[in-house]
Protein backbone atom coordinates (compact mmCIF):
# COMPACT_ATOMS: atom_id res chain seq x y z
CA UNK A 1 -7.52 27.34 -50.20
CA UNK A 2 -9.07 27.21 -46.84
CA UNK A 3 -8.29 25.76 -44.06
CA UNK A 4 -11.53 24.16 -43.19
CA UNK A 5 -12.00 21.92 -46.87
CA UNK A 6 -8.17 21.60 -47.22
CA UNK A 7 -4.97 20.18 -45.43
CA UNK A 8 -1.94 20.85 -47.59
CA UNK A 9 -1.37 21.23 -51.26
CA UNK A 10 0.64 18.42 -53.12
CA UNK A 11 3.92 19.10 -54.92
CA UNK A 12 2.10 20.15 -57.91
CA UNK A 13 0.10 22.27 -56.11
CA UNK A 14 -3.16 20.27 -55.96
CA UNK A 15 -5.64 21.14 -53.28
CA UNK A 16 -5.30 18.30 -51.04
CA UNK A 17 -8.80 17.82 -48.66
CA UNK A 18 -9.63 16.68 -45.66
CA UNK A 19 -11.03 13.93 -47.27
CA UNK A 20 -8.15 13.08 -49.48
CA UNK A 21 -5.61 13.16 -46.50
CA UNK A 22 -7.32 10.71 -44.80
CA UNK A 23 -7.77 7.91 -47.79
CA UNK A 24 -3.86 9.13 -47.98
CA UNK A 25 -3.34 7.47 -44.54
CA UNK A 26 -5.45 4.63 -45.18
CA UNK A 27 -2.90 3.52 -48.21
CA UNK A 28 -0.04 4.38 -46.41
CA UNK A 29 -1.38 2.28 -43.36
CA UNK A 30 -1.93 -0.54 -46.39
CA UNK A 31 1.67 -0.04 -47.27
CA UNK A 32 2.64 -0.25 -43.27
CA UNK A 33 3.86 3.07 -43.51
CA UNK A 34 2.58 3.86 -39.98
CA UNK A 35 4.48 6.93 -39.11
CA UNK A 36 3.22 8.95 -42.19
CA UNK A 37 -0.42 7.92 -41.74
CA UNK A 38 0.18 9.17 -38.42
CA UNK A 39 1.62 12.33 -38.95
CA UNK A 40 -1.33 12.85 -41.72
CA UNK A 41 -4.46 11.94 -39.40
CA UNK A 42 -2.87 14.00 -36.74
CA UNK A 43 -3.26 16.98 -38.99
CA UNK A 44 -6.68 16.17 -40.22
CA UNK A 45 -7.34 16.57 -36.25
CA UNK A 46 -6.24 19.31 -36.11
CA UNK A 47 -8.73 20.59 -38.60
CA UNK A 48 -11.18 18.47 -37.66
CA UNK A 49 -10.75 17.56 -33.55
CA UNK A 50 -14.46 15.16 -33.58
CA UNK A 51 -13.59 13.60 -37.34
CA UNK A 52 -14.48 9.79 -35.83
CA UNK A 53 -13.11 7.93 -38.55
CA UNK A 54 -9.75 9.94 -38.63
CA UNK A 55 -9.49 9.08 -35.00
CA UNK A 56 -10.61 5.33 -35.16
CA UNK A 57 -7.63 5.22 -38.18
CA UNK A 58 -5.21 6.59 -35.51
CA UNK A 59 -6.03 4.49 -32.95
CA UNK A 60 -5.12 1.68 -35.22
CA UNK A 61 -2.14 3.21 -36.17
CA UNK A 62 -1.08 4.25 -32.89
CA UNK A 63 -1.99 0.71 -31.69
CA UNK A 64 1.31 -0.29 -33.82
CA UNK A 65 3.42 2.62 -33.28
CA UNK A 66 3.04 3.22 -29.09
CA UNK A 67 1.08 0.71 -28.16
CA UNK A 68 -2.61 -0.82 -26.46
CA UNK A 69 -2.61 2.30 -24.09
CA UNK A 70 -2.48 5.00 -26.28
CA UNK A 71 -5.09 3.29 -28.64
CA UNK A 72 -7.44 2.73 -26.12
CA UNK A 73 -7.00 6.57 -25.07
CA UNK A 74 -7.72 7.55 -28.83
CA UNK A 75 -10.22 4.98 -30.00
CA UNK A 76 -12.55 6.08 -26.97
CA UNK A 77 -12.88 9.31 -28.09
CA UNK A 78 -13.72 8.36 -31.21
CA UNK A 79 -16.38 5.95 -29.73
CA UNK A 80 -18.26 9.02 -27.84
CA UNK A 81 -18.20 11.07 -30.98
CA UNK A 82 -19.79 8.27 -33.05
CA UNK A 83 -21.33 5.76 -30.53
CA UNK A 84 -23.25 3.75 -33.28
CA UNK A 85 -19.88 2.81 -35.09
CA UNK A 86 -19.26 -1.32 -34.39
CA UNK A 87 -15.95 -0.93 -35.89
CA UNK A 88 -14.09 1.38 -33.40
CA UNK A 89 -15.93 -0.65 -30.83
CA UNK A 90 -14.68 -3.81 -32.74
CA UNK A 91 -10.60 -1.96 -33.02
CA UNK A 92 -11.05 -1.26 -29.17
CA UNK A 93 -11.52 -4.27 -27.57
CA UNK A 94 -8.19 -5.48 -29.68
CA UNK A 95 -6.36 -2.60 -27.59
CA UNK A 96 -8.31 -4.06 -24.82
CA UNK A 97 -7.01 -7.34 -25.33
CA UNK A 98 -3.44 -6.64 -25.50
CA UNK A 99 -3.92 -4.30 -22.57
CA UNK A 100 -5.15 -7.92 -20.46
CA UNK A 101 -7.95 -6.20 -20.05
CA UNK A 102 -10.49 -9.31 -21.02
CA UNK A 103 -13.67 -7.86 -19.53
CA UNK A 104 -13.52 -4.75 -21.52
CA UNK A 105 -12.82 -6.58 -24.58
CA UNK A 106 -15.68 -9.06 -24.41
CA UNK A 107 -18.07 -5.76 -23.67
CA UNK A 108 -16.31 -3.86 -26.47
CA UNK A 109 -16.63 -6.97 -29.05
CA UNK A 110 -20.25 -7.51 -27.44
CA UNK A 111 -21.28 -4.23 -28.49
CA UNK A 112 -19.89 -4.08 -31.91
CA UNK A 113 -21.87 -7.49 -32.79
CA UNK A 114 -25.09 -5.57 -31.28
CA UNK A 115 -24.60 -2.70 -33.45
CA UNK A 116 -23.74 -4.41 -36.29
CA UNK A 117 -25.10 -8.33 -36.42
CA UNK A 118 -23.09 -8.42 -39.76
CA UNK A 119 -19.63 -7.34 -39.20
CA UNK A 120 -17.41 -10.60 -39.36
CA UNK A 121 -14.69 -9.50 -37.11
CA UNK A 122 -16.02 -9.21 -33.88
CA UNK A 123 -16.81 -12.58 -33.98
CA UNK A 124 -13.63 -13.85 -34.74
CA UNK A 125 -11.63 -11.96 -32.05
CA UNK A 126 -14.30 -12.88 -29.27
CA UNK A 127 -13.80 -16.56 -30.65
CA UNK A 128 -9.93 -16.19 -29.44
CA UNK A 129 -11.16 -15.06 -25.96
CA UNK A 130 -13.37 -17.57 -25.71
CA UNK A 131 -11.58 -20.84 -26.99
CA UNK A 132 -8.77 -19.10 -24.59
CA UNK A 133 -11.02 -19.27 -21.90
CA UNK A 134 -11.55 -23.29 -22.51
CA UNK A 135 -14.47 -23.22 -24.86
CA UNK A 136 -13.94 -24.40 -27.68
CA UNK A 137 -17.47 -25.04 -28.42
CA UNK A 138 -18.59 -21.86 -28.46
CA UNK A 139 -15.34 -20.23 -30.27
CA UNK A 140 -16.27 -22.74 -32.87
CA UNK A 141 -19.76 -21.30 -33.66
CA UNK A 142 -18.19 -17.54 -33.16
CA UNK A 143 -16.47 -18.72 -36.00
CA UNK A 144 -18.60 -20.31 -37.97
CA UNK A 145 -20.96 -16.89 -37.91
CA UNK A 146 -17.85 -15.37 -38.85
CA UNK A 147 -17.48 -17.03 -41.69
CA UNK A 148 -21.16 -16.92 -42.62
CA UNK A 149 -21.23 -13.60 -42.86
CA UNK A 150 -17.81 -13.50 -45.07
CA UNK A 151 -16.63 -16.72 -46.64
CA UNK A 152 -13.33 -14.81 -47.88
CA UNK A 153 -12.38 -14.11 -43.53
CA UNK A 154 -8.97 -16.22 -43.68
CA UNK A 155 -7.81 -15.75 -40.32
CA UNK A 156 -11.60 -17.28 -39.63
CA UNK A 157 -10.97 -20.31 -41.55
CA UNK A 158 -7.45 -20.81 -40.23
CA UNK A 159 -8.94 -20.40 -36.37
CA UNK A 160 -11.41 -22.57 -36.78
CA UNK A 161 -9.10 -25.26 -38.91
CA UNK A 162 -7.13 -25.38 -36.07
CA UNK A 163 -9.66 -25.61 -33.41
CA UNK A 164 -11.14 -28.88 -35.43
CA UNK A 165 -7.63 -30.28 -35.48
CA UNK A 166 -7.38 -30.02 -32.15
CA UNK A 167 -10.57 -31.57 -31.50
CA UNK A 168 -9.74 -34.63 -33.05
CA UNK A 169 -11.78 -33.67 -36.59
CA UNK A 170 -8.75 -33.51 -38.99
CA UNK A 171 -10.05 -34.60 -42.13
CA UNK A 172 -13.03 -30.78 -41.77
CA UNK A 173 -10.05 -28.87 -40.61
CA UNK A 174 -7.68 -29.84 -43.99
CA UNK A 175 -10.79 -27.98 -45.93
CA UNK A 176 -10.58 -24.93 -43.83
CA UNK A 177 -7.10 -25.09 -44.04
CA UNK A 178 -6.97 -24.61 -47.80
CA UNK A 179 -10.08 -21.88 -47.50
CA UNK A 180 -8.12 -20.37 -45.28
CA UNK A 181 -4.90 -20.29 -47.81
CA UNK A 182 -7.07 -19.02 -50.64
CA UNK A 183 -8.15 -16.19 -48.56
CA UNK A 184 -5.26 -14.77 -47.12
CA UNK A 185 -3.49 -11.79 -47.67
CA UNK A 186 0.03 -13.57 -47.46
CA UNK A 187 -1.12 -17.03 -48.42
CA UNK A 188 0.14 -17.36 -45.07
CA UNK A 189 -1.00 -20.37 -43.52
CA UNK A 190 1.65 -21.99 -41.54
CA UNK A 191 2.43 -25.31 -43.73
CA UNK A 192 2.81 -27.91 -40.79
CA UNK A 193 -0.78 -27.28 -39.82
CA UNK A 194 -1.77 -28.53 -43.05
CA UNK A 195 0.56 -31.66 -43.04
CA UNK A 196 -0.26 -32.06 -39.50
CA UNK A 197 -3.77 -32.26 -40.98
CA UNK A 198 -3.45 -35.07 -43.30
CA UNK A 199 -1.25 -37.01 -41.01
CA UNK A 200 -3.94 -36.92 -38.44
CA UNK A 201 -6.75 -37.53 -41.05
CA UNK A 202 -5.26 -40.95 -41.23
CA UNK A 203 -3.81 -39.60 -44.86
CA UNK A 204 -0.13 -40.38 -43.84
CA UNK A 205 1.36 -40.55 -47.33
CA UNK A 206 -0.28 -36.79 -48.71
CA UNK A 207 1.57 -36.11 -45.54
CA UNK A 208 4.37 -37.15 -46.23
CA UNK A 209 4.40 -36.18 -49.97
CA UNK A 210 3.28 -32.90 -48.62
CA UNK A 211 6.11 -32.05 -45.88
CA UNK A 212 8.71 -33.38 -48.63
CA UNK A 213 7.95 -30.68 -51.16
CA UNK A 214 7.63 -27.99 -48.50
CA UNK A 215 11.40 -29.37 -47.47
CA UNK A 216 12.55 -29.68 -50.65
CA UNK A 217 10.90 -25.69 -51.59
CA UNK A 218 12.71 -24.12 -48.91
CA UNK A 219 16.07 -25.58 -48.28
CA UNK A 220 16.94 -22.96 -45.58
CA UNK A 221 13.57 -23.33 -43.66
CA UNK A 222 14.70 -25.31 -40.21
CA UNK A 223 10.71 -25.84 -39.54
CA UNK A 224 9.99 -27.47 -43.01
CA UNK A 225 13.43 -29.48 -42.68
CA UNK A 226 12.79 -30.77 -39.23
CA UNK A 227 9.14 -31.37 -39.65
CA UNK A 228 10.31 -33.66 -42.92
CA UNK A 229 12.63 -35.81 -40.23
CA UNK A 230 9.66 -36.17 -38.11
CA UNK A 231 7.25 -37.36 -40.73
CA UNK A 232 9.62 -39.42 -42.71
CA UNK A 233 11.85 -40.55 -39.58
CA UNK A 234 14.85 -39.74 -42.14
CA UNK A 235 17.96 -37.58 -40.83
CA UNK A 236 16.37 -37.37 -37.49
CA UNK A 237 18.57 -35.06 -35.66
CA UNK A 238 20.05 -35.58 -31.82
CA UNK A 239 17.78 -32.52 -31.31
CA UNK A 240 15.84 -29.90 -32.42
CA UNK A 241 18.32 -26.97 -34.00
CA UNK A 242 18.64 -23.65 -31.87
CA UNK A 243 17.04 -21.67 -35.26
CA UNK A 244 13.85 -23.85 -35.07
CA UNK A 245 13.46 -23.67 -31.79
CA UNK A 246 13.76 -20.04 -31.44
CA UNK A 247 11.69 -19.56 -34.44
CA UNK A 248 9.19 -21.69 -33.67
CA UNK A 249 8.48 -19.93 -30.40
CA UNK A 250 8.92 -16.46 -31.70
CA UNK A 251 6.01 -16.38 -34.22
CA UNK A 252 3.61 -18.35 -30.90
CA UNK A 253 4.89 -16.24 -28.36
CA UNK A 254 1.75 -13.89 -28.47
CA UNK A 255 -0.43 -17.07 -28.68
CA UNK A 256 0.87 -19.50 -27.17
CA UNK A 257 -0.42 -19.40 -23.15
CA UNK A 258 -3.87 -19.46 -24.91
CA UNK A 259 -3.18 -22.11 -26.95
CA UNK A 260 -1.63 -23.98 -23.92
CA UNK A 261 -4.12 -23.21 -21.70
CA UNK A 262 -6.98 -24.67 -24.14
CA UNK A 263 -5.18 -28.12 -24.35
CA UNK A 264 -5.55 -28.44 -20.25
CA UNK A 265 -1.74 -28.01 -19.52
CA UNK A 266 -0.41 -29.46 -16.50
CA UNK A 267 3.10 -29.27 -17.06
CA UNK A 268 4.33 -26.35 -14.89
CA UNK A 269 1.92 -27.59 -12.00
CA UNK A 270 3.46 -30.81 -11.81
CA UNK A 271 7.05 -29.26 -11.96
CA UNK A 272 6.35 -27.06 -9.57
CA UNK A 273 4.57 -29.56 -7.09
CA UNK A 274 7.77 -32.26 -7.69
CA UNK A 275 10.34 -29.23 -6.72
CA UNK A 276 8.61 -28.51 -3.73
CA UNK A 277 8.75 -31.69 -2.57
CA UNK A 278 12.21 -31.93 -3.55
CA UNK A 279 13.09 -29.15 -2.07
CA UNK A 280 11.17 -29.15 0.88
CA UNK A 281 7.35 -27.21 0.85
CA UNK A 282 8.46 -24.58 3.77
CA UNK A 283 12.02 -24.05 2.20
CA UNK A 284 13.14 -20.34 1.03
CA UNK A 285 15.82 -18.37 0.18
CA UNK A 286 17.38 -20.74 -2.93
CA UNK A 287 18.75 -19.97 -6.14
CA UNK A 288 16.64 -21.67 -9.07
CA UNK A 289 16.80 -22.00 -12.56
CA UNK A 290 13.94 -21.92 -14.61
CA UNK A 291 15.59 -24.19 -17.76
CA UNK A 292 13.68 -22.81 -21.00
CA UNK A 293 11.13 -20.27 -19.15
CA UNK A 294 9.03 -19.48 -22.54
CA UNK A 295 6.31 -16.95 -20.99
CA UNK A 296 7.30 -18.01 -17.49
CA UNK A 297 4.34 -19.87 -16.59
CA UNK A 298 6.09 -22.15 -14.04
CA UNK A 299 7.35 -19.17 -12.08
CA UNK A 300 4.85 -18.55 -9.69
CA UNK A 301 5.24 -22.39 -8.58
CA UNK A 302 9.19 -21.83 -7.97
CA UNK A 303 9.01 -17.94 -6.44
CA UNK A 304 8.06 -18.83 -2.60
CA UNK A 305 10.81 -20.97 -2.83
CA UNK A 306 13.66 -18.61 -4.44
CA UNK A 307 15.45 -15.33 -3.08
CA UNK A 308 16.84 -15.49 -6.69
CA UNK A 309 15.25 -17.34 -9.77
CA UNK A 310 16.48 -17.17 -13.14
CA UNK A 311 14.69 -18.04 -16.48
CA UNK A 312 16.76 -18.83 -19.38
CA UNK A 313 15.62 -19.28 -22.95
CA UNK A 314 15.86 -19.09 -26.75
CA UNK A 315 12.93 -17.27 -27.82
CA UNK A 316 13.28 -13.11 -26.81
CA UNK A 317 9.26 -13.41 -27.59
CA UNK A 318 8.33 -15.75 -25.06
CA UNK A 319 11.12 -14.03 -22.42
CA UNK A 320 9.33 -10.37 -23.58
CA UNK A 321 6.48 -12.34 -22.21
CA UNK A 322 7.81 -14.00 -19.12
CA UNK A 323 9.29 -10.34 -18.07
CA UNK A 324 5.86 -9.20 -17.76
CA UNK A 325 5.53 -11.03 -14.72
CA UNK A 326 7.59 -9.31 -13.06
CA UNK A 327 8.38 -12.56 -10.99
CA UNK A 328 12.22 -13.14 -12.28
CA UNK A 329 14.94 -11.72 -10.76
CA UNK A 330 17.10 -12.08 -14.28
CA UNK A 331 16.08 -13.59 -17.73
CA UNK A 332 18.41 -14.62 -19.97
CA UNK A 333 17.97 -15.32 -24.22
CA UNK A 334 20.44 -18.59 -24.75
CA UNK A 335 20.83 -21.89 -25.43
CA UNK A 336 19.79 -23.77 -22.46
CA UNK A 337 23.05 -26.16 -22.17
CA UNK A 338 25.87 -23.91 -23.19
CA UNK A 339 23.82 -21.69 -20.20
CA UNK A 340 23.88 -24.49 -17.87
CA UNK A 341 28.11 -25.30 -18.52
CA UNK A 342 28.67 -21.61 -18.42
CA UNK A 343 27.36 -21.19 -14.76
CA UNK A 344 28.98 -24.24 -13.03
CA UNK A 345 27.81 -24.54 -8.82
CA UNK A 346 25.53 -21.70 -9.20
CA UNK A 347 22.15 -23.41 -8.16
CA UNK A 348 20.34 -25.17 -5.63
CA UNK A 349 17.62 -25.95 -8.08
CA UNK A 350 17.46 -26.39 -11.96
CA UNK A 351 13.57 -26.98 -13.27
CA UNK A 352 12.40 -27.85 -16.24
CA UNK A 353 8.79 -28.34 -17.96
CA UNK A 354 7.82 -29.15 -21.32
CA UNK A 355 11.55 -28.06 -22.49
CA UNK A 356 13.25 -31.30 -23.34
CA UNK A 357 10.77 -32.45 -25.95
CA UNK A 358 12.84 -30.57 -28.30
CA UNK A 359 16.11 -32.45 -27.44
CA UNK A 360 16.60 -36.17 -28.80
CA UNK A 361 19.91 -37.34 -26.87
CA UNK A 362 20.08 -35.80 -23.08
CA UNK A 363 23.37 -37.35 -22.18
CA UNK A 364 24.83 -33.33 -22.75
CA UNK A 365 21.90 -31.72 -21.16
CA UNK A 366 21.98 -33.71 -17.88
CA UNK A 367 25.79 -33.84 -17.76
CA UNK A 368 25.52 -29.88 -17.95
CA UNK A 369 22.54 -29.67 -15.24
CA UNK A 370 24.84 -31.71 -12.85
CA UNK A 371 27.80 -28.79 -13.37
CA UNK A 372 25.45 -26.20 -12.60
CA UNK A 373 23.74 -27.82 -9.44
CA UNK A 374 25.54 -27.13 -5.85
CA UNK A 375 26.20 -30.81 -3.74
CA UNK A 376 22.61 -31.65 -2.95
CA UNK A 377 20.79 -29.57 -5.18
CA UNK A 378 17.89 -30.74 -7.30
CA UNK A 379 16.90 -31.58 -10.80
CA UNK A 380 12.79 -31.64 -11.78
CA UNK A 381 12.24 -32.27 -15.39
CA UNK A 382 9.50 -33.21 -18.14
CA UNK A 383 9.34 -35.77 -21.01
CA UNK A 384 7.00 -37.16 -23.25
CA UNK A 385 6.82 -40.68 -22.19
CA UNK A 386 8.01 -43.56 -24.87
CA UNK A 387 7.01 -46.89 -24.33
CA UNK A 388 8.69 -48.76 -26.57
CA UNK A 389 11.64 -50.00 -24.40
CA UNK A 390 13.68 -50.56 -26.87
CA UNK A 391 14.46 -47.06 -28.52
CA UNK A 392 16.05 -44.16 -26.34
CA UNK A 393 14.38 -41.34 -27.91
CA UNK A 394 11.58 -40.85 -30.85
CA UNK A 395 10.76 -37.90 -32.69
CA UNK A 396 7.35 -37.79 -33.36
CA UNK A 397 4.96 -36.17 -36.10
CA UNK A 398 4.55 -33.19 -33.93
CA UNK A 399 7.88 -32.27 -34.07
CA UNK A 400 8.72 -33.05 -30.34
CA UNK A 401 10.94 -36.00 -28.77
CA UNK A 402 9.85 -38.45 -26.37
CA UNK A 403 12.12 -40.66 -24.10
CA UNK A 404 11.80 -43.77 -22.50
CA UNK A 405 11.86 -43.99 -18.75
CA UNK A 406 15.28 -46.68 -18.76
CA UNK A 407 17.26 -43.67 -21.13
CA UNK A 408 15.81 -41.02 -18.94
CA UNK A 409 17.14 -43.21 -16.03
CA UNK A 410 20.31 -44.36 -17.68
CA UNK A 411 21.76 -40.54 -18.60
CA UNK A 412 20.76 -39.58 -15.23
CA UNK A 413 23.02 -42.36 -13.26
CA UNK A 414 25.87 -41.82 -15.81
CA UNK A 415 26.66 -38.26 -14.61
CA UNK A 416 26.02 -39.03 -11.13
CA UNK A 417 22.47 -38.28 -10.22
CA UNK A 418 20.60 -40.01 -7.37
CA UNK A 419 16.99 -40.61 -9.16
CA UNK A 420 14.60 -39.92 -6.72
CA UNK A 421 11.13 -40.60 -8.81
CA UNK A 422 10.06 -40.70 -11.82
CA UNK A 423 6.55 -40.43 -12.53
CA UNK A 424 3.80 -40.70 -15.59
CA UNK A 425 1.39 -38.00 -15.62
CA UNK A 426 -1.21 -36.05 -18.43
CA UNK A 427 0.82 -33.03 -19.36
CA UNK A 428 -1.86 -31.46 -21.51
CA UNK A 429 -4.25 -32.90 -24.35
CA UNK A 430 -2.91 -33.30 -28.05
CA UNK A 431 -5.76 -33.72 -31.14
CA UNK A 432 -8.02 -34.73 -28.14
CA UNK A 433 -6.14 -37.10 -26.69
CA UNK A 434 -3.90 -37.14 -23.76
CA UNK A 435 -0.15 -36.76 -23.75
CA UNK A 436 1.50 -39.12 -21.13
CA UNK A 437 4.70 -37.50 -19.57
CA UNK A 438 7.68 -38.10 -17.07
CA UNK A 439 7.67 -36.01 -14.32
CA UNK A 440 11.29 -36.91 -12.92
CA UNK A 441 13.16 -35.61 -10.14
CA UNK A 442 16.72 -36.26 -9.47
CA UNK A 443 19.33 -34.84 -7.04
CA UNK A 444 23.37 -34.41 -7.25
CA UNK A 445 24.96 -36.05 -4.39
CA UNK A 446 25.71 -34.20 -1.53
C-alpha cells in the first residue's frame, strides 16, 4: 500500500483510500461524530495538504468543535485552492456570521450565489442577514428563490413561515409551516408557531384543538402546557414556570436580537431613557441591576450611569450572550425574585424591560425589588398594557402577561413605592401590529 492512494488499512486489513477516508468523515459528521471526522480529514491532509473538499469538510467540522475562528482560518484555504467552489464560499460566510463579521458574510454568500445561481443555501442564510437587518421584503424573496430552486429546503419554509406570520399573513405561513414539517430532518418545527398560526388566521378552534393535543402528547413539555393555558385561558398560572422560561430563551438565544430587532423593539430604549431621568442624566458611580438581562441589550443605556451593574437571568444562553459585551461587571443565571430577596439594600437602581410579561401576579416581584433597593433608589419597569380595567393580569395567546395600569399601580403602593409615572408606549411590533406597553418608574422612599 502506498502512501499516496491510501490512508490506513481497516481491521480486516482492507486498503482504506484517500477517497474512502474522507466519505468516512462525511458519515461520521452525519452521525455528529465530530472528533473522528476530524481526526480522519486531518490525516487525509496530511497526504493530501491542497485536497479542497477535505478542507471545506474540516472547516465545518472544526466550525463545531473550536469554533467561527478556526473555520474561517481553514475554509479560506480551501477557497484559494478551489476558488470556483460556491459551497466553501457558502460554509464561510456562516463562520463569518458567527464571527459578527456581517460584511464578509454578505460578500462570502454574494459570491457563492454568483458562482452557483442554483445552490439553495446561500439564499437562505443571506435571507437571515437581511430580514435581521429590517428587510423583510427582501429576505422574503431570498427565500422564496430558495425554495424555488429546492422545494424539500425546510429551514426555507420554516423562515419564510415565520416571516409571513409576522407580517400579518397567517393563513400562507400555516402552509409553509407544514412544508416546512414534511421537510425536515427532525420534523422539528417548533409546534406553537403552527398554533400561533391558526390562532392568528382567525382559525381559533384548530388552535385550540391543536395546542390541546400537543399538551395532552407531551405531559412534561412546560411550553406545550403553558401555551394550552394561554389558548384555552384554563389553569392559567400566577406566572410563567422557571423551566419554560429558561427553555424558551435557551433554544432563541442565538436568534433572538435578530428577531427583536426586526419587530422595531423599543423596550430597552425606553428603560433606559426612564432610568436616566430617574436617576438623574449626569449621575455616575451607582450600583444597578439589570432584572432579566437576556443578551444584555439594555446595558449600554444603564453603563454611564453604573460603577457596578449586574445582569441577572434564567437563560445561561442569553447571559453567554450578554457576556459578550463585555459591559457587566457580574452576570448571574437565577430566578429573578429569589435574586432580588437574596441581595436585600444592595442597589440604587433595579431595571427592568420586557421581563415581567412572563409573570401574572407581581405583588412578590415588587415586594422583592423594594428589599433590594437602598432608601431612594429607583424602580423602571415594562408591561404589556391591559385595558380592560377590570382584570389584574391576562395571559395572552402569545404566551406573555399583560397588566393593567390600576394593578401595576396598586402592587406598587402596597409595598411602599412612591409611583412616579407611568407611561404607554410601542414596545415593538407583534403580527404587524403594535404592542402597547407601560413604561413605569417608581422609587422607595427615602
Amino acid at each position: 500500500m502506498t502512501e499516496a492512494t491510501a490512508v490506513a488499512e481497516t481491521e480486516d486489513g482492507v486498503e482504506l483510500t484517500v477517497d474512502d477516508a474522507v466519505e468516512m468523515a462525511v458519515e461520521l459528521m452525519r452521525k455528529k461524530q465530530l472528533k473522528g471526522a476530524a481526526e480522519i480529514l486531518e490525516s487525509v491532509l496530511e497526504i493530501e495538504p491542497a485536497r479542497a473538499d477535505a478542507l471545506n469538510y474540516l472547516g465545518v467540522v472544526r466550525f463545531h468543535l473550536d469554533g467561527p475562528r478556526k473555520s474561517v482560518e481553514i475554509l479560506n484555504r480551501a477557497a484559494e485552492i478551489a476558488p470556483a467552489h460556491a459551497g466553501i464560499r457558502n460554509n464561510l460566510g456562516n463562520a463569518y456570521v458567527e464571527l459578527g463579521d456581517t460584511d464578509a458574510a454578505v460578500a462570502a454568500y454574494d459570491r457563492a450565489i454568483e458562482l452557483d445561481p442554483n445552490l439553495a443555501d446561500p439564499y437562505a442564510n443571506l435571507a437571515a442577514i437581511v430580514k435581521y437587518a429590517g428587510n423583510d421584503g427582501f429576505a422574503e424573496k431570498l427565500l422564496r428563490k430558495a425554495i424555488d430552486i429546492n422545494p424539500e429546503f425546510g429551514v426555507a419554509h420554516q423562515n419564510l413561515a415565520a416571516i409571513l406570520l409576522d407580517t400579518g399573513r397567517a393563513r400562507e405561513a400555516i402552509d409553509y409551516f407544514w412544508k416546512a414539517t414534511v421537510h425536515l430532518p427532525d420534523k422539528g418545527v417548533p409546534a406553537h408557531f403552527l398554533a400561533l398560526a391558526y390562532w392568528f388566521a382567525g382559525l381559533k378552534d384548530l388552535a385550540i384543538d391543536f395546542v390541546k393535543k400537543w399538551a395532552d402528547a407531551n405531559p412534561n413539555d412546560p411550553q406545550a402546557q403553558h401555551m394550552r393555558a394561554s389558548m384555552t385561558g384554563e389553569n392559567v398560572p400566577d406566572r410563567a414556570s422557571d423551566v419554560y422560561v429558561r427553555k424558551l430563551f435557551d433554544q432563541f438565544a442565538s436568534s433572538f436580537d435578530a428577531k427583536l430587532d426586526s419587530l422595531e423593539y423599543r423596550a430597552p430604549e425606553l428603560v433606559g431613557d426612564a432610568l436616566s431621568v430617574a436617576v438623574g442624566r449626569d449621575t455616575t458611580g451607582l450600583i444597578i441591576l439589570d432584572a432579566g438581562c437576556g443578551t444584555g441589550k439594555c446595558a449600554k443605556y444603564f453603563k454611564p450611569h453604573a460603577a457596578r451593574l449586574v445582569g441577572v437571568d434564567l437563560s445561561g444562553g442569553m447571559l453567554k450572550n450578554a457576556n459578550k459585551l463585555g459591559l457587566y461587571d457580574y452576570l448571574e443565571r437565577g430566578e429573578l425574585t429569589e435574586y432580588l430577596l437574596a441581595n436585600t439594600a444592595i442597589y440604587d437602581a433595579v431595571a427592568s424591560a420586557d421581563t415581567l410579561c412572563y409573570f401574572g401576579r407581581l405583588e412578590e416581584f415588587c415586594a422583592a425589588a423594594a428589599s433590594s433597593l437602598r432608601p431612594g433608589g429607583a424602580l423602571v419597569f415594562t408591561v404589556e398594557a391591559l385595558d380592560n380595567a377590570e382584570d389584574e393580569f391576562r395571559l395572552a395567546v402569545n404566551g406573555r402577561y399583560s397588566h393593567s395600569e390600576n394593578y401595576v399601580r396598586k402592587c406598587l403602593e402596597d409595598v411602599g413605592f412612591d409611583v412616579v409615572s407611568v407611561g404607554r408606549e410601542k414596545l415593538r411590533s407583534e403580527n404587524a401590529e403594535p404592542v402597547i406597553g407601560l413604561v413605569v418608574t417608581a422609587r422607595r422612599p427615602a
